[in-house]
Each structure stands twice: as C-alpha cells, then as structure tokens.
Protein backbone atom coordinates (compact mmCIF):
# COMPACT_ATOMS: atom_id res chain seq x y z
CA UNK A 1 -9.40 -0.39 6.52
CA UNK A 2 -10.31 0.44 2.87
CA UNK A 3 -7.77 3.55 2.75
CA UNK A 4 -5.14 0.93 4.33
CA UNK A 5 -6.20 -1.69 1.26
CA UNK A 6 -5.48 1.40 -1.16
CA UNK A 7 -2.27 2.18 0.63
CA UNK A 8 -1.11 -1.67 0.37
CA UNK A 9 -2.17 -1.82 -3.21
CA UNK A 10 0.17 1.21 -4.70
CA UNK A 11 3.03 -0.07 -2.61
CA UNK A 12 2.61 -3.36 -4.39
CA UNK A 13 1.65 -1.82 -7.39
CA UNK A 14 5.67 -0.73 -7.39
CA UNK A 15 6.77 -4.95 -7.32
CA UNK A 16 7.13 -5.29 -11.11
CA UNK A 17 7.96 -8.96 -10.61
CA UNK A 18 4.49 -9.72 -8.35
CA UNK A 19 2.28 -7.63 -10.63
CA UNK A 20 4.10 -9.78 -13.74
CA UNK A 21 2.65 -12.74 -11.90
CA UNK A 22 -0.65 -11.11 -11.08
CA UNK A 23 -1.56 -10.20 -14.63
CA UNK A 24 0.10 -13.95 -16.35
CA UNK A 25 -1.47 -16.06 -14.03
CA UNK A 26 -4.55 -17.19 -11.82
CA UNK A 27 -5.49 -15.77 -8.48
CA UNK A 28 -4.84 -19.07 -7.06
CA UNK A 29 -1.23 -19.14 -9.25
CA UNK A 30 -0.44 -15.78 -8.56
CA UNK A 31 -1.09 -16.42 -4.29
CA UNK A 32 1.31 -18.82 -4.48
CA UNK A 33 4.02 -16.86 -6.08
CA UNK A 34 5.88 -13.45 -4.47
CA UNK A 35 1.92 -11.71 -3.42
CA UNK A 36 2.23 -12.78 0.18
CA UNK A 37 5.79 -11.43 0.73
CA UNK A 38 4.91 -7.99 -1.15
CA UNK A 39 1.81 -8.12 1.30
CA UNK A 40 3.87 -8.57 4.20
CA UNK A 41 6.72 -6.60 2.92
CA UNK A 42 4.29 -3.52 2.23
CA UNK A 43 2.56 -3.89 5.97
CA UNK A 44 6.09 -3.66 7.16
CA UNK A 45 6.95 -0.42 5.21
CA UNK A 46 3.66 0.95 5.64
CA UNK A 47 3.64 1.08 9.25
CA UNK A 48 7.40 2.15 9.24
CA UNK A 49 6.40 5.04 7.55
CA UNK A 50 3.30 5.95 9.39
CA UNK A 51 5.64 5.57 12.46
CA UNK A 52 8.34 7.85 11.25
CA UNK A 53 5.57 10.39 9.97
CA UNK A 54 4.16 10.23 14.02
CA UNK A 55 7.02 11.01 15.38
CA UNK A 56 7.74 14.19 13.23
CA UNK A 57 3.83 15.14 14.30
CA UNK A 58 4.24 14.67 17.44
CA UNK A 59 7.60 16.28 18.07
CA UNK A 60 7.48 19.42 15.95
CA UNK A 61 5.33 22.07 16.98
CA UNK A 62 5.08 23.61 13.43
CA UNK A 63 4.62 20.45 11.68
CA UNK A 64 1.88 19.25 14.46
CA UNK A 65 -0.18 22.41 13.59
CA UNK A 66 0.89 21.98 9.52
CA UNK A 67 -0.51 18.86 9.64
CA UNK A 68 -4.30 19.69 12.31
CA UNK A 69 -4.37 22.52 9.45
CA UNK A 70 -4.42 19.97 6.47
CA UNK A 71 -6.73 17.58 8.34
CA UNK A 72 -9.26 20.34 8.96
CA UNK A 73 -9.34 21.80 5.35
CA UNK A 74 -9.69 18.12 4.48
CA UNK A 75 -12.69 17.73 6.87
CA UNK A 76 -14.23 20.89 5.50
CA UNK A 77 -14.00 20.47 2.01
CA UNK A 78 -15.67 16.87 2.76
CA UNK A 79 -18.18 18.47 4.66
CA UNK A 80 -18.43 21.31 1.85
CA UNK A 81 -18.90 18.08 -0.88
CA UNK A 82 -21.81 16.07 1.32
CA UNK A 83 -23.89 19.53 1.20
CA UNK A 84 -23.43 20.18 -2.01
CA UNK A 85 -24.76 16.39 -3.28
C-alpha cells in the first residue's frame, strides 16, 4: 500500500494547479480544492497503466521472462542488502 501511496504522490506531484493549492493553503483548504479529483484522477491512471503493463506481461513471451528476470535481480539485490546490514 505504501509503494501505491508513492505511486499516487508523483502522479499528483505532476498537477501544478493542486500542488499550488497544497503549498498556499491549509490541509483542510487544500482538501477542499482540486486534491480529491487528482486522487481519483491518479487511481484511475494508475490502474490503467498497471492494466496495460499486464497485458504486455502476460501476452509476450519475451517480455514475461524480461520482466521474472528484473523481479528476481530485484529480489536478490534486496536479499544481497538485508545480509549485508
């Protein structure tokens, strides 16, 4: 859920108008202005784009074993990191 927050955050981190209204106003000012409909907006193109990325996964071959390759050196060098601390 954390990694999803992060995700959220850059997209709306792109809204120059809702992070105008972030920074000149108070959390409660700034929930009432264009925040919820980035939020919503960003869920929407979030899981568009996780969609669209699934598909390519699962119906390419080469990109389906591109990708298990990626998620394994990722899970290695994590594992590599928690022995080293």
């Amino acid at each position: 859920m954390v990694n999803y927050a992060y995700t959220i955050r850059d997209k709306i981190g792109e809204n120059k108008l809702v992070m105008s209204q972030l920074a000149n106003n108070t959390a409660d000012q700034a929930m009432l202005g264009g925040f919820k409909k980035a939020i919503d907006d960003a869920v929407m193109d979030s899981g568009e784009a996780h969609q669209n990325q699934m598909m390519q996964i699962l119906s390419n071959p080469e990109k389906s074993a591109l990708f298990s390759r990626i998620v394994f050196d990722l899970l290695m060098n994590q594992e590599g990191q928690a022995h080293s601390n």
